[in-house]
N, C-alpha and C. Protein backbone atom coordinates (compact mmCIF):
# COMPACT_ATOMS: atom_id res chain seq x y z
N UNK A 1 -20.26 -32.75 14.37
CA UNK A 1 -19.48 -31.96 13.45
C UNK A 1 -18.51 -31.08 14.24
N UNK A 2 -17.08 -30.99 13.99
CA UNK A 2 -16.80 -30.20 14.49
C UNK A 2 -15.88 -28.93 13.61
N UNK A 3 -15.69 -27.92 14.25
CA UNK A 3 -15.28 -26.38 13.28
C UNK A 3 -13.61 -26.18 14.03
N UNK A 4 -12.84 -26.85 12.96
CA UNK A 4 -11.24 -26.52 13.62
C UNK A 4 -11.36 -24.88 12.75
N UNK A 5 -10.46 -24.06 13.72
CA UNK A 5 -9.59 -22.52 13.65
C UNK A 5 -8.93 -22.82 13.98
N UNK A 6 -7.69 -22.05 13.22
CA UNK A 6 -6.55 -21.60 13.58
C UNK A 6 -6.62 -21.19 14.50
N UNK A 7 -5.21 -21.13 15.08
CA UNK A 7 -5.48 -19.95 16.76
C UNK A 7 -4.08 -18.77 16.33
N UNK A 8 -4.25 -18.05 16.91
CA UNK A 8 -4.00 -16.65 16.78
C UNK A 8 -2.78 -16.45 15.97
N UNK A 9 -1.80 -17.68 16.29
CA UNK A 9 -0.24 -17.60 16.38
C UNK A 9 -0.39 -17.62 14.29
N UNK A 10 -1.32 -18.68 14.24
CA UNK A 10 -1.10 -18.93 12.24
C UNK A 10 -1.59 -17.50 12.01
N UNK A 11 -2.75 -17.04 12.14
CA UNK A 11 -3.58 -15.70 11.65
C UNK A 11 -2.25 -14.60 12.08
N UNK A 12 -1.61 -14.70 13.05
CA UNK A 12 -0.27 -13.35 13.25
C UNK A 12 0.63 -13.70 12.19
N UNK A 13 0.98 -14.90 11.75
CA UNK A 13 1.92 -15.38 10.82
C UNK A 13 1.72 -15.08 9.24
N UNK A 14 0.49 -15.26 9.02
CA UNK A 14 -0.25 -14.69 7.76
C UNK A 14 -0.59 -13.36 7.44
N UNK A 15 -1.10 -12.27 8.13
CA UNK A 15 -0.87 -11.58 8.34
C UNK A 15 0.67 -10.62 7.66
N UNK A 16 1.51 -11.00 8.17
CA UNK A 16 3.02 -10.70 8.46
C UNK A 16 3.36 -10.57 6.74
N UNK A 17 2.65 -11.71 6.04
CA UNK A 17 2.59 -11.66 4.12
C UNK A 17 1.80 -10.78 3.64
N UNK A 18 0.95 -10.77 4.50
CA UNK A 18 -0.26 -9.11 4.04
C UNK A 18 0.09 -8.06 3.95
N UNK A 19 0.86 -7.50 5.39
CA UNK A 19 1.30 -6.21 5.42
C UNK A 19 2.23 -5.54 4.33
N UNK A 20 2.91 -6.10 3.56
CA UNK A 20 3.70 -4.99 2.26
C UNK A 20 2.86 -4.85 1.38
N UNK A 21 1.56 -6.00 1.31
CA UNK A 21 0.66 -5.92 0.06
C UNK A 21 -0.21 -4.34 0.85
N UNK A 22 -0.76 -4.48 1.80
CA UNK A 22 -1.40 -3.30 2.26
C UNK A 22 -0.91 -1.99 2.45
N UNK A 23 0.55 -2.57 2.41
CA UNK A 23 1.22 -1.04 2.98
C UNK A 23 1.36 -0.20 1.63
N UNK A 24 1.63 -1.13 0.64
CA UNK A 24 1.72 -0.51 -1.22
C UNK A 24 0.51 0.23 -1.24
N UNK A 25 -0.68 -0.81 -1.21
CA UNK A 25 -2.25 -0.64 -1.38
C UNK A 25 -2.31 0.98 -0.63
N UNK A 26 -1.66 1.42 0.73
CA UNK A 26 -2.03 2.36 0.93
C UNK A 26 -1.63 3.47 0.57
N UNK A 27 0.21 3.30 0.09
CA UNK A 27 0.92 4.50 -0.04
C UNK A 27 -0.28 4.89 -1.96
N UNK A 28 -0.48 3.76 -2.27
CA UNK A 28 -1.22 4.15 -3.76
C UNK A 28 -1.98 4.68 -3.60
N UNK A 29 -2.75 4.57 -2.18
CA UNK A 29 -4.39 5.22 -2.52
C UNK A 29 -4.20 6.64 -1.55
N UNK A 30 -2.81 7.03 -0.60
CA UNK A 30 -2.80 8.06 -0.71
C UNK A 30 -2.06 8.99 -0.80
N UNK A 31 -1.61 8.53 -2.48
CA UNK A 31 -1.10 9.43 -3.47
C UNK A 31 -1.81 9.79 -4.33
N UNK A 32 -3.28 9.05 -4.59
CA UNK A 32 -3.87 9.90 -5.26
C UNK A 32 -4.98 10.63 -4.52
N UNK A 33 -5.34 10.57 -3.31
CA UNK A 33 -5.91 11.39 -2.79
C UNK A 33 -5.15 12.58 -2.32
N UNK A 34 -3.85 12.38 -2.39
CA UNK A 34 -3.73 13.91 -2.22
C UNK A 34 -3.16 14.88 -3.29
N UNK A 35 -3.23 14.04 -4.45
CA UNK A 35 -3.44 14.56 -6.22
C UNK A 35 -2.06 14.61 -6.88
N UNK A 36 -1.64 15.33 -7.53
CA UNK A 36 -0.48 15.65 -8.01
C UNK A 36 0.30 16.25 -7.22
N UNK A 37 1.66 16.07 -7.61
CA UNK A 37 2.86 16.42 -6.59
C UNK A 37 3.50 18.00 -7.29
N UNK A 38 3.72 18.05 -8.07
CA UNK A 38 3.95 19.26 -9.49
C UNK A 38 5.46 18.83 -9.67
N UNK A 39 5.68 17.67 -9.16
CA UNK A 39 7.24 17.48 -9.91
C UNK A 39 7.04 17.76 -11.55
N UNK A 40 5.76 17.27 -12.47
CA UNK A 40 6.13 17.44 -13.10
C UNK A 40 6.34 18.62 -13.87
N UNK A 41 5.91 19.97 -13.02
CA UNK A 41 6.12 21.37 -13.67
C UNK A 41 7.56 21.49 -14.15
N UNK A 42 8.37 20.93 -13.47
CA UNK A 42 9.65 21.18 -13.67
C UNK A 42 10.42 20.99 -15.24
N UNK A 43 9.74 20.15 -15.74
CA UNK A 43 9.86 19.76 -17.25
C UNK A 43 9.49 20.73 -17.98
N UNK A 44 8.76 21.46 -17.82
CA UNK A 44 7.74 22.71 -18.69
C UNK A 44 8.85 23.87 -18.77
N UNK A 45 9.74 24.16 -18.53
CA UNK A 45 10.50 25.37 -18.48
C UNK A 45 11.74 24.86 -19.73
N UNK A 46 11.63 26.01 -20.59
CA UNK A 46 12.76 25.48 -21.96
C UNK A 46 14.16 26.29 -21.06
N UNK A 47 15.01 25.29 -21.22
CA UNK A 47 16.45 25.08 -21.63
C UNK A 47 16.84 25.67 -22.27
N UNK A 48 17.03 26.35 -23.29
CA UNK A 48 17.30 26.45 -24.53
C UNK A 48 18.62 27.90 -24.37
């Protein structure tokens, strides 16, 4: 029996499609760990 792998060069190539999915994945997870921004206070003040 034998066990073909890829060698490094496909796994760097694949990879390369991962990174915007992870890089989203991270800016999402830390925006909510560091909670609200208070842009939206700015709405709360009347115009009038």
């Amino acid at each position: 029996m034998t066990l073909l792998f890829a060698h490094p060069g496909h796994w760097a190539a694949q990879l390369l499609y991962l990174a915007p999915v992870l890089a989203m994945l991270g800016a999402l997870l830390w925006a909510r760990f560091r909670g609200p921004s208070g842009i939206s206070d700015i709405d709360d003040e009347d115009d009038v």
